[in-house]
Structures are given as structure tokens and as C-alpha cells.
PDB file of N, CA and C in Angstrom:
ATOM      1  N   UNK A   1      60.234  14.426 -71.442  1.00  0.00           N
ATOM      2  CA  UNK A   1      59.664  15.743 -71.685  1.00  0.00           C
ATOM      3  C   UNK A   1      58.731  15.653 -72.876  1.00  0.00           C
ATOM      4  N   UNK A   2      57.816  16.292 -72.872  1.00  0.00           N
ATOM      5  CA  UNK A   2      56.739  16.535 -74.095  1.00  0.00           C
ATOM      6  C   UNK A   2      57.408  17.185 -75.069  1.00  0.00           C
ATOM      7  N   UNK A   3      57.521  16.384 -76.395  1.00  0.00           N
ATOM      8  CA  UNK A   3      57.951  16.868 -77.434  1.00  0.00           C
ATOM      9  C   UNK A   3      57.403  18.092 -77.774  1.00  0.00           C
ATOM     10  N   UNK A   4      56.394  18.314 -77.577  1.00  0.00           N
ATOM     11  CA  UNK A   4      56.011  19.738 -78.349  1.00  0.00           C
ATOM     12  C   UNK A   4      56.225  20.811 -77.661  1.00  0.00           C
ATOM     13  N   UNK A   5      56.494  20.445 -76.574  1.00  0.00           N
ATOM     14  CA  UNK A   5      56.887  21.851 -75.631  1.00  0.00           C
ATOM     15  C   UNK A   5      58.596  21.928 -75.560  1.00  0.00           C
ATOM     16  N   UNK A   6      59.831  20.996 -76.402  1.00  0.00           N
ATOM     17  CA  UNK A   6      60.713  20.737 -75.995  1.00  0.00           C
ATOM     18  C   UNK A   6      61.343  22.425 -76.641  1.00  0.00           C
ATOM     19  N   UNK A   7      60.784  22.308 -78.333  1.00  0.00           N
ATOM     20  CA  UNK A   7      61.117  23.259 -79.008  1.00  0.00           C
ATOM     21  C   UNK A   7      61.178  24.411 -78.897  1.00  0.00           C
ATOM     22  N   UNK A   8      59.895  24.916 -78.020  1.00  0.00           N
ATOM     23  CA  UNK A   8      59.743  26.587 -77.657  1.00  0.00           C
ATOM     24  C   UNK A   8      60.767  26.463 -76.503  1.00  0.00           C
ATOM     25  N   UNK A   9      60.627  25.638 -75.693  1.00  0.00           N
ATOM     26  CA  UNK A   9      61.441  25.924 -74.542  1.00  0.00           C
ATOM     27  C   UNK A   9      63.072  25.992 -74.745  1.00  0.00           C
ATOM     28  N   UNK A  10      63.694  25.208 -75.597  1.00  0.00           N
ATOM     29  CA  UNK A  10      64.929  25.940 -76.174  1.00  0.00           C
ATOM     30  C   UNK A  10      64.822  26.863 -76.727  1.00  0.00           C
ATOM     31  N   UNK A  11      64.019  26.861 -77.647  1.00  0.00           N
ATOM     32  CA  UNK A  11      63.824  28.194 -78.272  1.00  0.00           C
ATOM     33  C   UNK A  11      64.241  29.504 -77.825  1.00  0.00           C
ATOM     34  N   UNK A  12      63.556  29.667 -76.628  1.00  0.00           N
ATOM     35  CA  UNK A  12      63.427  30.599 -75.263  1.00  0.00           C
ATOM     36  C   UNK A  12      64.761  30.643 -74.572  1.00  0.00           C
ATOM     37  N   UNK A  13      65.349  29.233 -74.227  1.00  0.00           N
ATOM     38  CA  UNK A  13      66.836  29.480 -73.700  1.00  0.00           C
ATOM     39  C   UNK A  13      68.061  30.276 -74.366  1.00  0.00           C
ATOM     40  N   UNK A  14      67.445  29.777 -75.725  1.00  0.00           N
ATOM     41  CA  UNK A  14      68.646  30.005 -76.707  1.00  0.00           C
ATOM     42  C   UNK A  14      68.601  31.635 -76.939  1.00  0.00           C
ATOM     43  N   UNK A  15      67.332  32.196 -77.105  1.00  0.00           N
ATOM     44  CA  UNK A  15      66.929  33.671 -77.452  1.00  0.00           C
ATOM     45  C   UNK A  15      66.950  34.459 -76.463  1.00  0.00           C
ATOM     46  N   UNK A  16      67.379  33.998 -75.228  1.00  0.00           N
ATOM     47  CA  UNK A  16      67.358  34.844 -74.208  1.00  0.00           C
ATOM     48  C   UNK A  16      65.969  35.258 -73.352  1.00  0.00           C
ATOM     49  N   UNK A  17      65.317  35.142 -73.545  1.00  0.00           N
ATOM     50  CA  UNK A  17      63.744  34.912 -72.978  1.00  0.00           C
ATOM     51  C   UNK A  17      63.270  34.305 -71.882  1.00  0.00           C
ATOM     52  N   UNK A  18      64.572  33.218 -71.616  1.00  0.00           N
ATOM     53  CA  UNK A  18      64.251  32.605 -70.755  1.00  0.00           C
ATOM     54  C   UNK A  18      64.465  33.399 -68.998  1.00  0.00           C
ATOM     55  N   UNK A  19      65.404  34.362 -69.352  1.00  0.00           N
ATOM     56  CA  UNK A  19      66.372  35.264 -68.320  1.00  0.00           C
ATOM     57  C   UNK A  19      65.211  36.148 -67.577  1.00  0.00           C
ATOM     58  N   UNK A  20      64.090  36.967 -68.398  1.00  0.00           N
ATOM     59  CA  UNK A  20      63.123  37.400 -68.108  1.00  0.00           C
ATOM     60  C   UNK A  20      62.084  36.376 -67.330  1.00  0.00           C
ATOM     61  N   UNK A  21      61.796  35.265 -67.642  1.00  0.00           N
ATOM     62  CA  UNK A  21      60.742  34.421 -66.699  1.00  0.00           C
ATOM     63  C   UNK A  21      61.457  33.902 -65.744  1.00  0.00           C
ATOM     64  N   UNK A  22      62.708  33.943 -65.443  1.00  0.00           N
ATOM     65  CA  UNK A  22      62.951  33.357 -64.129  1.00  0.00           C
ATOM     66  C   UNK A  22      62.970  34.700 -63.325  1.00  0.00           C
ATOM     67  N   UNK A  23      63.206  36.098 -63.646  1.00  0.00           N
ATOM     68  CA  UNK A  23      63.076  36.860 -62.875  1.00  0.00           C
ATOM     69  C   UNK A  23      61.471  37.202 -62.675  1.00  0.00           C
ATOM     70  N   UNK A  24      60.896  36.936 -63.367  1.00  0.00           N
ATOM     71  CA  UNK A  24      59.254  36.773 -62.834  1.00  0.00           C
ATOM     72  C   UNK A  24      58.908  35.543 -61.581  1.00  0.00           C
ATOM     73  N   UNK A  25      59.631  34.432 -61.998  1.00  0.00           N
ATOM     74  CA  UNK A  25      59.209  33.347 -60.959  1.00  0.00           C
ATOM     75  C   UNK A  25      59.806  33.851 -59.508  1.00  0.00           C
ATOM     76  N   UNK A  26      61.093  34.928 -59.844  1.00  0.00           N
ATOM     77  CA  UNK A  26      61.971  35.161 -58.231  1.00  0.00           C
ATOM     78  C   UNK A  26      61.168  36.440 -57.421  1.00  0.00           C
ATOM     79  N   UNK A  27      60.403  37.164 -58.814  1.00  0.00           N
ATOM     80  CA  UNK A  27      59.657  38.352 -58.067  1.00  0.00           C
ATOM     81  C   UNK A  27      58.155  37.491 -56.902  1.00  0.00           C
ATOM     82  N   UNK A  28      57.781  36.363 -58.319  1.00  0.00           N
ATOM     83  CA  UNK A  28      56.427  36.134 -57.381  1.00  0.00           C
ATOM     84  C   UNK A  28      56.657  35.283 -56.105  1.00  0.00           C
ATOM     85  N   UNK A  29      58.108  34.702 -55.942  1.00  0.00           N
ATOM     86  CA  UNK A  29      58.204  33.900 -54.796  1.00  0.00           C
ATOM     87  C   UNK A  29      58.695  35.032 -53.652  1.00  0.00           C
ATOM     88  N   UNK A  30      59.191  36.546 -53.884  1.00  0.00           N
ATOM     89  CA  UNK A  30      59.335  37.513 -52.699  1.00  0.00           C
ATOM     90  C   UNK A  30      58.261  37.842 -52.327  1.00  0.00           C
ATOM     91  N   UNK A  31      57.391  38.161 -53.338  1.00  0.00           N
ATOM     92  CA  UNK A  31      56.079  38.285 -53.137  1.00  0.00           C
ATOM     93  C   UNK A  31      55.333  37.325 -52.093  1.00  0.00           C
ATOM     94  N   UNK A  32      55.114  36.063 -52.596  1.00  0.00           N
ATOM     95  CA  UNK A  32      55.033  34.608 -51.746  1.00  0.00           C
ATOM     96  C   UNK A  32      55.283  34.947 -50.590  1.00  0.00           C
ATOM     97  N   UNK A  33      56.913  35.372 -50.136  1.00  0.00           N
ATOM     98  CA  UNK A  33      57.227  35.368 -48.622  1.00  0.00           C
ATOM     99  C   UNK A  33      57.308  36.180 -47.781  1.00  0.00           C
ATOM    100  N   UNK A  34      57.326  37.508 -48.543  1.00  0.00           N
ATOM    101  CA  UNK A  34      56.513  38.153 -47.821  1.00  0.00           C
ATOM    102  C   UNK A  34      54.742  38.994 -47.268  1.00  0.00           C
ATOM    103  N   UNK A  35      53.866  37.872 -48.224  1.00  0.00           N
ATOM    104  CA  UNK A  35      52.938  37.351 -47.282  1.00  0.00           C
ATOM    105  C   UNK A  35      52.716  36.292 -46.266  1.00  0.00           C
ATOM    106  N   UNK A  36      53.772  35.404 -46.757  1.00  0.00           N
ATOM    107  CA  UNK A  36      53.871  34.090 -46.031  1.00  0.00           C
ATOM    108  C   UNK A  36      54.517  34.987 -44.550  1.00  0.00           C
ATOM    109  N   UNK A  37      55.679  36.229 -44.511  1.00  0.00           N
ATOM    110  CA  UNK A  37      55.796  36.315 -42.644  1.00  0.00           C
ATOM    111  C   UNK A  37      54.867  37.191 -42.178  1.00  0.00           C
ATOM    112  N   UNK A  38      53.362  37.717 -43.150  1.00  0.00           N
ATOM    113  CA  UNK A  38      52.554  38.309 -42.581  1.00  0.00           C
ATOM    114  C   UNK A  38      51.823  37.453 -41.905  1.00  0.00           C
ATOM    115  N   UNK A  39      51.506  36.606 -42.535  1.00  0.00           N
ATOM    116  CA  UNK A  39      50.579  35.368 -42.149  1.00  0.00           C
ATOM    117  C   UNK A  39      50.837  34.701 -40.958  1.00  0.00           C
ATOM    118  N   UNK A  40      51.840  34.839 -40.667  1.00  0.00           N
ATOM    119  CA  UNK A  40      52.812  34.147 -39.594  1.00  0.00           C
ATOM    120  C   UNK A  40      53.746  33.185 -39.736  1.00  0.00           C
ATOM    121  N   UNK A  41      53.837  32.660 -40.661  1.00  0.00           N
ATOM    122  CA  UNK A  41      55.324  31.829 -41.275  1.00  0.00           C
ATOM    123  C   UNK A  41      56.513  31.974 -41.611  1.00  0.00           C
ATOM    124  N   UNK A  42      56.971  32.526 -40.603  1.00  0.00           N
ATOM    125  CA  UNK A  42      58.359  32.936 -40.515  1.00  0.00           C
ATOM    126  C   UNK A  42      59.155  32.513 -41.270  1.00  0.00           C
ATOM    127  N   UNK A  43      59.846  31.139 -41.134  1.00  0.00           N
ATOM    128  CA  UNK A  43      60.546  30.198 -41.743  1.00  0.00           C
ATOM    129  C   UNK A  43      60.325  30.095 -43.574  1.00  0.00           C
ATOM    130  N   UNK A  44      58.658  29.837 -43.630  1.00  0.00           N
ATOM    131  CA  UNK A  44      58.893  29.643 -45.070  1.00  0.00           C
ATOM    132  C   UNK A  44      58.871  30.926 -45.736  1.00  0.00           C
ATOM    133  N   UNK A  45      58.220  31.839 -45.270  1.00  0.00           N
ATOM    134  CA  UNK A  45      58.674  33.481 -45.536  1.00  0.00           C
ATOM    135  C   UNK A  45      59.754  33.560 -45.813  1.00  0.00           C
ATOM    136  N   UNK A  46      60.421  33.262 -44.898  1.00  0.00           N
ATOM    137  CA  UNK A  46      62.229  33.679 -45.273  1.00  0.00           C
ATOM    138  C   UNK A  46      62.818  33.255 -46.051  1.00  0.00           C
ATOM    139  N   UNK A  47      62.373  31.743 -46.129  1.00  0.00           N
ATOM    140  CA  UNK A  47      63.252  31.042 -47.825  1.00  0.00           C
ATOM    141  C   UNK A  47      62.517  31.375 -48.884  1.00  0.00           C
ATOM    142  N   UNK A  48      61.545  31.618 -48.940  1.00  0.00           N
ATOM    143  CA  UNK A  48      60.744  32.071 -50.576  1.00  0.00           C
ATOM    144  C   UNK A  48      61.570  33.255 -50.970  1.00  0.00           C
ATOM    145  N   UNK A  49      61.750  33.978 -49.854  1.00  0.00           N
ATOM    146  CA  UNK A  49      62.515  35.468 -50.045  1.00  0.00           C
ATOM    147  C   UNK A  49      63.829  35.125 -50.606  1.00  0.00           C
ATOM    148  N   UNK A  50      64.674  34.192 -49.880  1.00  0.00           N
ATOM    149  CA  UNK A  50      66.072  34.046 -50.037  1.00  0.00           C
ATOM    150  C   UNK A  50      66.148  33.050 -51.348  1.00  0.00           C
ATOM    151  N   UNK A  51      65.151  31.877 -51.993  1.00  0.00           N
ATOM    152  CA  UNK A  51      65.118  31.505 -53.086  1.00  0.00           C
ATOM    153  C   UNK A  51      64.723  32.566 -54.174  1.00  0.00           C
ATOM    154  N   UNK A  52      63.824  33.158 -53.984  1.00  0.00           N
ATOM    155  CA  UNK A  52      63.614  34.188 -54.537  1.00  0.00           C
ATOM    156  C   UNK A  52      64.300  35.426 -55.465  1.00  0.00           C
ATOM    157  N   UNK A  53      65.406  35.655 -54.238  1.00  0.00           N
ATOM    158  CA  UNK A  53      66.803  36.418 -54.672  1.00  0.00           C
ATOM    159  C   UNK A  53      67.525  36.184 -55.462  1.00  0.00           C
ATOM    160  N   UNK A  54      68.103  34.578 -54.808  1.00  0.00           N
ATOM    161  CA  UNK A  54      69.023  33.439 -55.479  1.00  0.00           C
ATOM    162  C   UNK A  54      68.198  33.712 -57.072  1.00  0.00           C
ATOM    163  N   UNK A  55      67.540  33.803 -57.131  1.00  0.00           N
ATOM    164  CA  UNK A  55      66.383  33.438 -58.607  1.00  0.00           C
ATOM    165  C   UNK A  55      66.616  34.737 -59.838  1.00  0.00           C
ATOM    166  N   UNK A  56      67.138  36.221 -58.948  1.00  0.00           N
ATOM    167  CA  UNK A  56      67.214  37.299 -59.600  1.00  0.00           C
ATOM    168  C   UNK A  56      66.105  38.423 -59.527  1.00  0.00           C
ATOM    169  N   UNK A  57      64.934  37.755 -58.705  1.00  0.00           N
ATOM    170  CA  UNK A  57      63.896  38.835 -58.582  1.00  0.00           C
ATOM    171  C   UNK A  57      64.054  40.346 -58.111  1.00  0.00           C
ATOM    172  N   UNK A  58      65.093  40.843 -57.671  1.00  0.00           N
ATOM    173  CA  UNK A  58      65.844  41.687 -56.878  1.00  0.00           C
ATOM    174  C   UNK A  58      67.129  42.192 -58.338  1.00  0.00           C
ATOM    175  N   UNK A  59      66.905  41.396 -59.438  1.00  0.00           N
ATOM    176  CA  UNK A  59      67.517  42.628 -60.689  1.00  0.00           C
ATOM    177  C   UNK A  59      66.651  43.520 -61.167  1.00  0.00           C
ATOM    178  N   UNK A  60      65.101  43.719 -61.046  1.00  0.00           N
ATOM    179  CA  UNK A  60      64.242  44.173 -61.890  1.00  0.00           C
ATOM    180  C   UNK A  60      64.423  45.354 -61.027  1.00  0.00           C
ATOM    181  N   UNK A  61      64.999  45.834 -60.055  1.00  0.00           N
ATOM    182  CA  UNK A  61      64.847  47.043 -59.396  1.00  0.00           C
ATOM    183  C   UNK A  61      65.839  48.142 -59.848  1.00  0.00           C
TER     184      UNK A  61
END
């Protein structure tokens, strides 16, 4: 790992900060899949959604 990024990134775990960007990464991957089953991709639609969840994007509501 890159030393200089090791610090903020505990930093962030330790302060709680980190809890907020994974529910950003779970919102933009529902997001993701459900354009992905507009598009016609059923399959990967459905797991972006269901990783997505797993992820917490579905607490911000």
C-alpha cells in the first residue's frame, strides 16, 4: 500500500468516516444496476443491486 495514503485511510476507519463512503459506493452500484436492467442486463443488474445492498446503500433511506 502507498504510504501516504495508509494514514488518512485509517484515519477514516478509525473516525468513523469510513461508514459514510461505503454507503456512497452501495448507493452508486444500485444506481449501476438499475441502469444496467434498463439497458438489458439482467444478470449484472441484479448483482450490482444485491452487492449494492449487502454494501448498506439501502440505510440512507
Amino acid at each position: 500500500m502507498y504510504k501516504g495514503l495508509a494514514a488518512p485511510l485509517l484515519a477514516s476507519v478509525v473516525n468513523g468516516t469510513a461508514v459514510p463512503i461505503v454507503w456512497v459506493i452501495g448507493i452508486i452500484l444500485i444506481v449501476a444496476g438499475v441502469v444496467g436492467l434498463f439497458r438489458g442486463s439482467l444478470l449484472m443488474g441484479i448483482v450490482l443491486i444485491v452487492i449494492g445492498i449487502f454494501l448498506g446503500g439501502l440505510n440512507i433511506l
